[in-house]
C-alpha atoms as a PDB file:
ATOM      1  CA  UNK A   1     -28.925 -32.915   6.942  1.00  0.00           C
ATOM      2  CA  UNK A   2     -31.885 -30.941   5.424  1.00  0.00           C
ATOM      3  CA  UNK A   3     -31.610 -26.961   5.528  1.00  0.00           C
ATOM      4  CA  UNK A   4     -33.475 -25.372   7.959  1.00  0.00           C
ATOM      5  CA  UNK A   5     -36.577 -22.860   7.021  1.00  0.00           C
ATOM      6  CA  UNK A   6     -34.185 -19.842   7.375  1.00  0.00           C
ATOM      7  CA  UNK A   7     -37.844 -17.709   6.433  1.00  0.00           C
ATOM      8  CA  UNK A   8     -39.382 -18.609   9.494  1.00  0.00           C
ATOM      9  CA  UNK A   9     -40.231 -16.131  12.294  1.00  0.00           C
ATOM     10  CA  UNK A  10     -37.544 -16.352  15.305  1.00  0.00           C
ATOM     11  CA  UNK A  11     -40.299 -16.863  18.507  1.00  0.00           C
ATOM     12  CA  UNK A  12     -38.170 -17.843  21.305  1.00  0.00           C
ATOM     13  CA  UNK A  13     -35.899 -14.801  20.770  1.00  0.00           C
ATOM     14  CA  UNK A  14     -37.085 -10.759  20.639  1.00  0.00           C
ATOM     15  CA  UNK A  15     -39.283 -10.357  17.455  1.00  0.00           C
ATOM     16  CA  UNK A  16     -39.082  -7.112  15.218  1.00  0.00           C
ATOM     17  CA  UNK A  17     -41.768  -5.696  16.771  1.00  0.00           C
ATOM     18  CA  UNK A  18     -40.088  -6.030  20.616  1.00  0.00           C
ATOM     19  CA  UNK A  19     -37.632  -4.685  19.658  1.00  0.00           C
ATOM     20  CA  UNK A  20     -39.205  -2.288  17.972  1.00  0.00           C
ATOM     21  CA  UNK A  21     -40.726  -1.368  21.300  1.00  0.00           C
ATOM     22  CA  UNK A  22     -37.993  -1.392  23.018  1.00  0.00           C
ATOM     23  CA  UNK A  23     -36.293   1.226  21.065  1.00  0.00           C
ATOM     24  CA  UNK A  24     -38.994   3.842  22.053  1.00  0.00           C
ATOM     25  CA  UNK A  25     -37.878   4.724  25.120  1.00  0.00           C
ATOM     26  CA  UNK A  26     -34.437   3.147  25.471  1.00  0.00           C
ATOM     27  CA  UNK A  27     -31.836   5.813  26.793  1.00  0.00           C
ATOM     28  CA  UNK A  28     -28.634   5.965  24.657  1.00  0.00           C
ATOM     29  CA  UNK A  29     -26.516   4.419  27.559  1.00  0.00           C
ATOM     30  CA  UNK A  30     -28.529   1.485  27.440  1.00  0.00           C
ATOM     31  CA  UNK A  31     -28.458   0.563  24.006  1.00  0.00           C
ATOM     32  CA  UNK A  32     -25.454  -1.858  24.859  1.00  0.00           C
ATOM     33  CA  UNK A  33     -27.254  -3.714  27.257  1.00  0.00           C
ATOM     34  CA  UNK A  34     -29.527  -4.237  24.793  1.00  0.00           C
ATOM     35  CA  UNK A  35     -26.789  -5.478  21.820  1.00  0.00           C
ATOM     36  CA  UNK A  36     -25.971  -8.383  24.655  1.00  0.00           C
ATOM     37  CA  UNK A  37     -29.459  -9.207  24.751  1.00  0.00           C
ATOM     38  CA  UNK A  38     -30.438  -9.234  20.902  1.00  0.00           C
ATOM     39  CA  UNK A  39     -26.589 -10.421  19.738  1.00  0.00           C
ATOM     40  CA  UNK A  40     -24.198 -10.724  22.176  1.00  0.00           C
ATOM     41  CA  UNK A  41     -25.256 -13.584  25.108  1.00  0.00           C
ATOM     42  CA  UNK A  42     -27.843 -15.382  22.449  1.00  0.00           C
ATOM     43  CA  UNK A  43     -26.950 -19.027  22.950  1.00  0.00           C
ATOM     44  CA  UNK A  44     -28.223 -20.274  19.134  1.00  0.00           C
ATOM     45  CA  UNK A  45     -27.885 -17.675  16.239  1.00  0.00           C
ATOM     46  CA  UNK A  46     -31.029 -17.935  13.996  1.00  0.00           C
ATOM     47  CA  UNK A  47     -29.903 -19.455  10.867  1.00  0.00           C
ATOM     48  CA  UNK A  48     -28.248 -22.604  13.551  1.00  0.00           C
ATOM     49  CA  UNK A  49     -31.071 -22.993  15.556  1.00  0.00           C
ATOM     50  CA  UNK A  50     -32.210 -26.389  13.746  1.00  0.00           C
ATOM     51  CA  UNK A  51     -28.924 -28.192  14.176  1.00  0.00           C
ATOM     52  CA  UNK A  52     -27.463 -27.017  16.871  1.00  0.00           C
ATOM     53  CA  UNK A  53     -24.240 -29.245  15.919  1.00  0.00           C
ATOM     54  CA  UNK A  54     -23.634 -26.951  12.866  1.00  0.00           C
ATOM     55  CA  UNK A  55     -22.669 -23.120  14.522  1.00  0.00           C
ATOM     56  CA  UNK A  56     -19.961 -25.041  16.839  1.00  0.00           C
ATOM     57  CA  UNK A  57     -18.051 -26.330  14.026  1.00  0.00           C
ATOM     58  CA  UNK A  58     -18.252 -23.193  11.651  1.00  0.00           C
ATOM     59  CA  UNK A  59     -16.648 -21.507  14.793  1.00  0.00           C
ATOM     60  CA  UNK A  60     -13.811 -24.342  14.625  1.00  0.00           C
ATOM     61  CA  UNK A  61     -13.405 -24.023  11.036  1.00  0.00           C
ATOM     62  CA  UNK A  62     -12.998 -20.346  10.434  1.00  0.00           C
ATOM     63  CA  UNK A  63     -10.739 -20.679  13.895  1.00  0.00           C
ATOM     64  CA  UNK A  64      -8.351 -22.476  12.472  1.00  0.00           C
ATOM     65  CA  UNK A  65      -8.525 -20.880   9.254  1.00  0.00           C
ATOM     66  CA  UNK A  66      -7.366 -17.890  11.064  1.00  0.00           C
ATOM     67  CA  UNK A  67      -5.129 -19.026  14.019  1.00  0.00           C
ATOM     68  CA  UNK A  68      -7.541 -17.538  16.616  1.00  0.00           C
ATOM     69  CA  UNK A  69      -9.834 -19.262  19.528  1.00  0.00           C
ATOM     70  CA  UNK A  70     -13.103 -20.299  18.402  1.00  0.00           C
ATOM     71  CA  UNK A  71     -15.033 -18.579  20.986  1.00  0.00           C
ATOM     72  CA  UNK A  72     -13.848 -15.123  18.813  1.00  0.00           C
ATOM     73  CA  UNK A  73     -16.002 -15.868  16.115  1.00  0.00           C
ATOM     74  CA  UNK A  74     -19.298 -14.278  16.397  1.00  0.00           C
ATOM     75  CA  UNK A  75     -22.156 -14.154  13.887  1.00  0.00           C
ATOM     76  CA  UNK A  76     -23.656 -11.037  13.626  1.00  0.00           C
ATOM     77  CA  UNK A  77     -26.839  -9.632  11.852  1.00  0.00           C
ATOM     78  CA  UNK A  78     -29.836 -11.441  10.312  1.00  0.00           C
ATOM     79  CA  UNK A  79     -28.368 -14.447  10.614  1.00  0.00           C
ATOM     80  CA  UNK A  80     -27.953 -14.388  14.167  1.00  0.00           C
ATOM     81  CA  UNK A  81     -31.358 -12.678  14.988  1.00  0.00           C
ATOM     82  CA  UNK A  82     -33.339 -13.742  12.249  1.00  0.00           C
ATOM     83  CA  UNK A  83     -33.866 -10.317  10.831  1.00  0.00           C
ATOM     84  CA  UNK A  84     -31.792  -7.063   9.720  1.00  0.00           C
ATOM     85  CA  UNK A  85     -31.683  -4.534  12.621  1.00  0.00           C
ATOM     86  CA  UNK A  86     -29.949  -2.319   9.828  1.00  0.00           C
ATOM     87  CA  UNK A  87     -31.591   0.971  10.046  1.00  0.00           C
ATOM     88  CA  UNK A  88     -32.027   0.873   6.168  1.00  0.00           C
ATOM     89  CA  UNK A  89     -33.409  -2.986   5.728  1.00  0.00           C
ATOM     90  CA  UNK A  90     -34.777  -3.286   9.303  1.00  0.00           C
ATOM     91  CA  UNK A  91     -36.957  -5.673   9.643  1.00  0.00           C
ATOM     92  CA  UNK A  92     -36.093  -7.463   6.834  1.00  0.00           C
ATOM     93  CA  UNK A  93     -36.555 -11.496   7.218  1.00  0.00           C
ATOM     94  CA  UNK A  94     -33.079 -13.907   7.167  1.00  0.00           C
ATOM     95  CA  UNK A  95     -33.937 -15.818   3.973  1.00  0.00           C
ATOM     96  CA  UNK A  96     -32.214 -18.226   2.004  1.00  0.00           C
ATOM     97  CA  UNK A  97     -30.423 -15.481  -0.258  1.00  0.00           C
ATOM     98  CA  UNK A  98     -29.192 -13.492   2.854  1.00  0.00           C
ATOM     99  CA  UNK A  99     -24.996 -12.999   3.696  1.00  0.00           C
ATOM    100  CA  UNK A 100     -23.798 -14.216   6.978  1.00  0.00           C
ATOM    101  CA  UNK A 101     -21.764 -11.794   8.470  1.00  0.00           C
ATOM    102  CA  UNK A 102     -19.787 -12.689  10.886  1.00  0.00           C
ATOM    103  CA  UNK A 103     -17.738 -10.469  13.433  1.00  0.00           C
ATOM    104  CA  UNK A 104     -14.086 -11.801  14.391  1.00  0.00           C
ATOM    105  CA  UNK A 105     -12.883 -11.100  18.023  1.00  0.00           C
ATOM    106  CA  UNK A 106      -9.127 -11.085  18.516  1.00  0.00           C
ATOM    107  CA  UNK A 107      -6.593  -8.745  20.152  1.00  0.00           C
ATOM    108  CA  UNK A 108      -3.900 -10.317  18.805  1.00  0.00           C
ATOM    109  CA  UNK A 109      -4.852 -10.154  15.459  1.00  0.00           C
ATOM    110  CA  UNK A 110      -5.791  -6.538  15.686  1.00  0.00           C
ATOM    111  CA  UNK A 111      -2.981  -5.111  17.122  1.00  0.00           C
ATOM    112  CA  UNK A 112      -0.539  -7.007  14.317  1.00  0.00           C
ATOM    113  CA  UNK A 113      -2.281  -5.401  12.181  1.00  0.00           C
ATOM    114  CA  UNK A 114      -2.137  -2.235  13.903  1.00  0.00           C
ATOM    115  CA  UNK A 115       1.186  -2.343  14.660  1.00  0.00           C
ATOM    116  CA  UNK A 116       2.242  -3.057  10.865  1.00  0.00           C
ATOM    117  CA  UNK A 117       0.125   0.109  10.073  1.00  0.00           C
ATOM    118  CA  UNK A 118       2.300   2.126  12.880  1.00  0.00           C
ATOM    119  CA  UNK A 119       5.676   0.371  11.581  1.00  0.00           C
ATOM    120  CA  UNK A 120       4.705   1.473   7.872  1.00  0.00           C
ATOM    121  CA  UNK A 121       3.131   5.124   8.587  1.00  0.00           C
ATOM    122  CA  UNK A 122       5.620   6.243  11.394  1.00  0.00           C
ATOM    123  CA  UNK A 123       8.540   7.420   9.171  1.00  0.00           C
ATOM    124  CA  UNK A 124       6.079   8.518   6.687  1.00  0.00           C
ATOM    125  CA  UNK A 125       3.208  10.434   7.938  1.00  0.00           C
ATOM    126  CA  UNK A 126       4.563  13.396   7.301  1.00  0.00           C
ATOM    127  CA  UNK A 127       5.439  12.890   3.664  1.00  0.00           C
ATOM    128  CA  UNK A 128       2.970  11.018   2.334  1.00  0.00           C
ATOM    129  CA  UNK A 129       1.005  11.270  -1.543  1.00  0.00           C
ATOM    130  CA  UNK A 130      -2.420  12.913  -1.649  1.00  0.00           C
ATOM    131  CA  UNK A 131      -3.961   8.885  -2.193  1.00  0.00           C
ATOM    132  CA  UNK A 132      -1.302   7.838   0.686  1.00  0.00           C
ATOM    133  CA  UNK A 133      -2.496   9.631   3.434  1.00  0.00           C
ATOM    134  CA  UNK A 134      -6.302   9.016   2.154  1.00  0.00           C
ATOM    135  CA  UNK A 135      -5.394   5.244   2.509  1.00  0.00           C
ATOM    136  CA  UNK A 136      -3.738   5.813   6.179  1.00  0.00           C
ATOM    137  CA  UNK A 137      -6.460   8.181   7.318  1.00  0.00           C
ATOM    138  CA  UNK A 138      -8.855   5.517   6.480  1.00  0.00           C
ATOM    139  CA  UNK A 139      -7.444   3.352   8.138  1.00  0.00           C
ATOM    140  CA  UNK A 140      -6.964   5.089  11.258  1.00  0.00           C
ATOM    141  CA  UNK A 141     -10.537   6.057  11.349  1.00  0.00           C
ATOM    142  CA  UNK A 142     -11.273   2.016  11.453  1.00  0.00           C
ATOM    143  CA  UNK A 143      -8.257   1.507  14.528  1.00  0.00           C
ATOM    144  CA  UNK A 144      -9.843   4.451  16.336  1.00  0.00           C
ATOM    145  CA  UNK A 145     -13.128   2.909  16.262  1.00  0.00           C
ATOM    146  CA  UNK A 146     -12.302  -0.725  17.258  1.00  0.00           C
ATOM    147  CA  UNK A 147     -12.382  -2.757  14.402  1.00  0.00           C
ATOM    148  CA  UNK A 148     -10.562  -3.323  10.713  1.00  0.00           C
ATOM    149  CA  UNK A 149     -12.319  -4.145   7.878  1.00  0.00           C
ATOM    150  CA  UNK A 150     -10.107  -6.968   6.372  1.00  0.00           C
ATOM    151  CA  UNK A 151     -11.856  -7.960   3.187  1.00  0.00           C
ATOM    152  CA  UNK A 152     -11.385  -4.346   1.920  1.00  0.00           C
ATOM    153  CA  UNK A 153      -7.627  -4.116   3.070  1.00  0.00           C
ATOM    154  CA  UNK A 154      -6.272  -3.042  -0.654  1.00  0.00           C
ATOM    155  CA  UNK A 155      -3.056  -1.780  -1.152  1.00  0.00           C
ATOM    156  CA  UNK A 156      -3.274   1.159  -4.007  1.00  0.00           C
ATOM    157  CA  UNK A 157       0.190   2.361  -5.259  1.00  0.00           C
ATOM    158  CA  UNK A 158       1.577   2.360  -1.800  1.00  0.00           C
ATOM    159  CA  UNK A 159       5.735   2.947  -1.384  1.00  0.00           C
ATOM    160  CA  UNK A 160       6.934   0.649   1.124  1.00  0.00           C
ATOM    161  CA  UNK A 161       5.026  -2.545   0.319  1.00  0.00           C
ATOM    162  CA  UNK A 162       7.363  -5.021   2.036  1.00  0.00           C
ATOM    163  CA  UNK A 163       6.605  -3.050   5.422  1.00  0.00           C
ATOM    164  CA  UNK A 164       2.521  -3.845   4.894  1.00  0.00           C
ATOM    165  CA  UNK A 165       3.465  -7.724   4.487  1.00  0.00           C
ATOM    166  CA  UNK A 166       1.796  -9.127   7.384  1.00  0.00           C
ATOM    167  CA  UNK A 167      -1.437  -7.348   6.335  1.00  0.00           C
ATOM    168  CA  UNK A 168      -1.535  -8.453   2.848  1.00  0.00           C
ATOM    169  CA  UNK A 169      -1.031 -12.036   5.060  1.00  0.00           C
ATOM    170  CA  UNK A 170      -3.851 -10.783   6.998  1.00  0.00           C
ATOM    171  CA  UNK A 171      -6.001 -10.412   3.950  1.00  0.00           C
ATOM    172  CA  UNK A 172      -5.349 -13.491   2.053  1.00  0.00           C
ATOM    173  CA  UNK A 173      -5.669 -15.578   5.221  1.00  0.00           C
ATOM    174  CA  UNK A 174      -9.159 -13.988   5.933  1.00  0.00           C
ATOM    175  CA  UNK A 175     -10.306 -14.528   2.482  1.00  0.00           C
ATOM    176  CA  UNK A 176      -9.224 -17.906   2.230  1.00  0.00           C
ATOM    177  CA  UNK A 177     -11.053 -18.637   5.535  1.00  0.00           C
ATOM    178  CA  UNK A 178     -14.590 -17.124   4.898  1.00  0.00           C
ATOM    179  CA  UNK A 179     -14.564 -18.138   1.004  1.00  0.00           C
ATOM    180  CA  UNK A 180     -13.905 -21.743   2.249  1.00  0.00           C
ATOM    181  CA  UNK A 181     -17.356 -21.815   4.365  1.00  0.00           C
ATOM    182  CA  UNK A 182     -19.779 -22.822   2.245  1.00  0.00           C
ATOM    183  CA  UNK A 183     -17.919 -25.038   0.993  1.00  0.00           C
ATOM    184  CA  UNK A 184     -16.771 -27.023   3.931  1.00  0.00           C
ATOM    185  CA  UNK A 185     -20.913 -27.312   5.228  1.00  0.00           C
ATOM    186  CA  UNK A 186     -22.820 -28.848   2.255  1.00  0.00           C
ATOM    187  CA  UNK A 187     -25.805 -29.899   2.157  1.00  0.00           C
ATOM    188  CA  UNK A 188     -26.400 -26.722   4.916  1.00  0.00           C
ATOM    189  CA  UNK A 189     -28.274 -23.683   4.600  1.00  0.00           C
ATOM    190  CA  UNK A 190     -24.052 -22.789   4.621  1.00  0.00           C
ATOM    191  CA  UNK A 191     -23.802 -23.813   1.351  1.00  0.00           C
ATOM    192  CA  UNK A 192     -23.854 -21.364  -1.378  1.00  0.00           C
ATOM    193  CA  UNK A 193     -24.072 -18.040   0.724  1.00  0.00           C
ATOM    194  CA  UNK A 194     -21.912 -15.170   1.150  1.00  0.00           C
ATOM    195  CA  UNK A 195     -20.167 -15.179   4.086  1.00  0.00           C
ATOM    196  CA  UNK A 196     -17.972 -12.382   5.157  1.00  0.00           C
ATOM    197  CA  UNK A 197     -16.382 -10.911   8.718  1.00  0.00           C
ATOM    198  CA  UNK A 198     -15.625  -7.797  10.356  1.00  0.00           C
ATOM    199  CA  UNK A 199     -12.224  -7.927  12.780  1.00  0.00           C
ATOM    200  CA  UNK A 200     -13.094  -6.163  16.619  1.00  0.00           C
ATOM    201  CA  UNK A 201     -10.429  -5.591  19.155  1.00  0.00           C
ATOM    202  CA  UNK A 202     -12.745  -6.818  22.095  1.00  0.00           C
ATOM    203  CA  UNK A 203     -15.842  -7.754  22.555  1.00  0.00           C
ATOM    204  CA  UNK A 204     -16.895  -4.297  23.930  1.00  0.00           C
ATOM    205  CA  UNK A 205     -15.766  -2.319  20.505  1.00  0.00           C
ATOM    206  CA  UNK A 206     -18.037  -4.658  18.848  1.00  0.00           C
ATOM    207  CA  UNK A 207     -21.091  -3.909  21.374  1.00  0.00           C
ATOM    208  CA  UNK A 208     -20.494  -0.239  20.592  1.00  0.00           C
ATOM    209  CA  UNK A 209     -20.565  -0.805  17.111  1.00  0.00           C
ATOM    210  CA  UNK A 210     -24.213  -2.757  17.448  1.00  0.00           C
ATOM    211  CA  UNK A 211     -25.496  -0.306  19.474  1.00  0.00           C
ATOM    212  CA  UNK A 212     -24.694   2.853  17.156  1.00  0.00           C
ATOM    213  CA  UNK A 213     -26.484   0.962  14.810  1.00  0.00           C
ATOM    214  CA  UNK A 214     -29.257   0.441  17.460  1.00  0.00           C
ATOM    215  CA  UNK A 215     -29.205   4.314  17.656  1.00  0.00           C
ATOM    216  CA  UNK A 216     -29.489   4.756  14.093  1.00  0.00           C
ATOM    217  CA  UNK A 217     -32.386   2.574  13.765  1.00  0.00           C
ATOM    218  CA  UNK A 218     -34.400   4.437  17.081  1.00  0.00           C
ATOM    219  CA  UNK A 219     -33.978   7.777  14.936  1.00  0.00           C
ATOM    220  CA  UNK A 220     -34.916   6.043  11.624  1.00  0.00           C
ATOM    221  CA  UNK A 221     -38.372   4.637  13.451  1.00  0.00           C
ATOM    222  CA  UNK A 222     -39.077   7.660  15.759  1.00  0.00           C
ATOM    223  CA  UNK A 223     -38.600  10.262  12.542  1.00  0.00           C
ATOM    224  CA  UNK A 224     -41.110   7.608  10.374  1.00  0.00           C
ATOM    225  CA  UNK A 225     -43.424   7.445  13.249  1.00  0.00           C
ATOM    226  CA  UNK A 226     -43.451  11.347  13.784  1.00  0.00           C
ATOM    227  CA  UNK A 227     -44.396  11.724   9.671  1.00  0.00           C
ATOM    228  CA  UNK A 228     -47.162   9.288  10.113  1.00  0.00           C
ATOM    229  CA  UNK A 229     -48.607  11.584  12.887  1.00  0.00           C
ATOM    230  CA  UNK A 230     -48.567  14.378  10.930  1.00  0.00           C
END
């Protein structure tokens, strides 16, 4: 199987510059309508659209990898739309040294991990170091918002470890799964990427993420549009 030209143009999907038009006007409460359209309800990401075999059985493999149905793995960014919508790269090109990052959709993976965070901070809240509390506020921040950021689950001098088991699980099961990508799909475009995830309570919390980023990126392009008039 020959790699597809990840460099090429998406033209059966919105292009940067749609999009880019679409963001004029757009009212805030329709920027998640818009995530479906771009991320959510696209049939082929991007970087599968030449085999169409290939996305299917990534979905299987990191799946299993993490005990979850397939139809909770997403891919997300450039590699799904065939450029960054990141306010800071947008509209960089998907190209053959670009991540895939992938977004993770499971209930029941968030709230174990959510309720190991409540079983270790509940006796402790109250009496926790300067570095403790830093560590649990983070975290909270993430739970509050809808999703966990697994990769970066470290464990610095905590008290208690045996409590935060089933996330350190968490984390070496995740790792395990995404490092074992490119691997698994040679002689892909897989092969040799990064490939990293984000875990999302529901679908929903990771449409609100998109579309803050969406609202990010309108500012970005109406404040470098207003400089260019002036």
């Amino acid at each position: 199987m020959s790699p597809p030209d990840v460099a090429s143009t998406p033209s059966a999907h919105m292009s940067p510059a749609d999009l880019r038009s679409r963001l004029v006007d757009i009212a805030r409460k329709d920027l998640p309508a818009l995530v479906r359209e771009l991320v959510i309800d696209r049939q082929q990401p991007h970087c599968f659209a030449d085999d169409l075999t290939v996305f299917p059985m990534v979905q299987e493999h990191l799946a299993s990898g993490l005990k979850i149905d397939p139809g909770g793995v997403r891919l997300v960014g450039s590699g799904c739309v065939g450029y960054s919508v990141a306010p800071d790269t947008f509209p960089r090109q998907f190209h053959d040294g670009s991540d895939l990052d992938f977004a993770i959709v499971s209930e029941e993976l968030f709230d174990a991990a959510w309720d190991t965070l409540l079983t270790w901070g509940h006796p402790r809240r109250h009496g926790l170091y300067a570095h403790e509390l830093d560590w649990f506020n983070r975290r909270k921040d993430e739970i509050f918002w809808g999703w966990i950021d697994v990769g970066y689950l470290t464990f610095p001098r905590l008290k208690f470890m045996r409590e935060l088991r089933p996330l350190r699980d968490l984390r070496f099961r995740w790792f395990d799964a995404f490092q074992s990508v490119s691997g698994a799909f040679p002689s892909t475009h897989l092969a040799g990427r990064d490939v990293g995830g984000r875990l999302y309570r529901t679908e929903d919390q990771l449409v609100h993420y998109q579309a803050e980023g969406l609202r990010k990126l309108k500012y970005r392009l109406a404040n470098a549009s207003k400089k260019k008039e002036a």
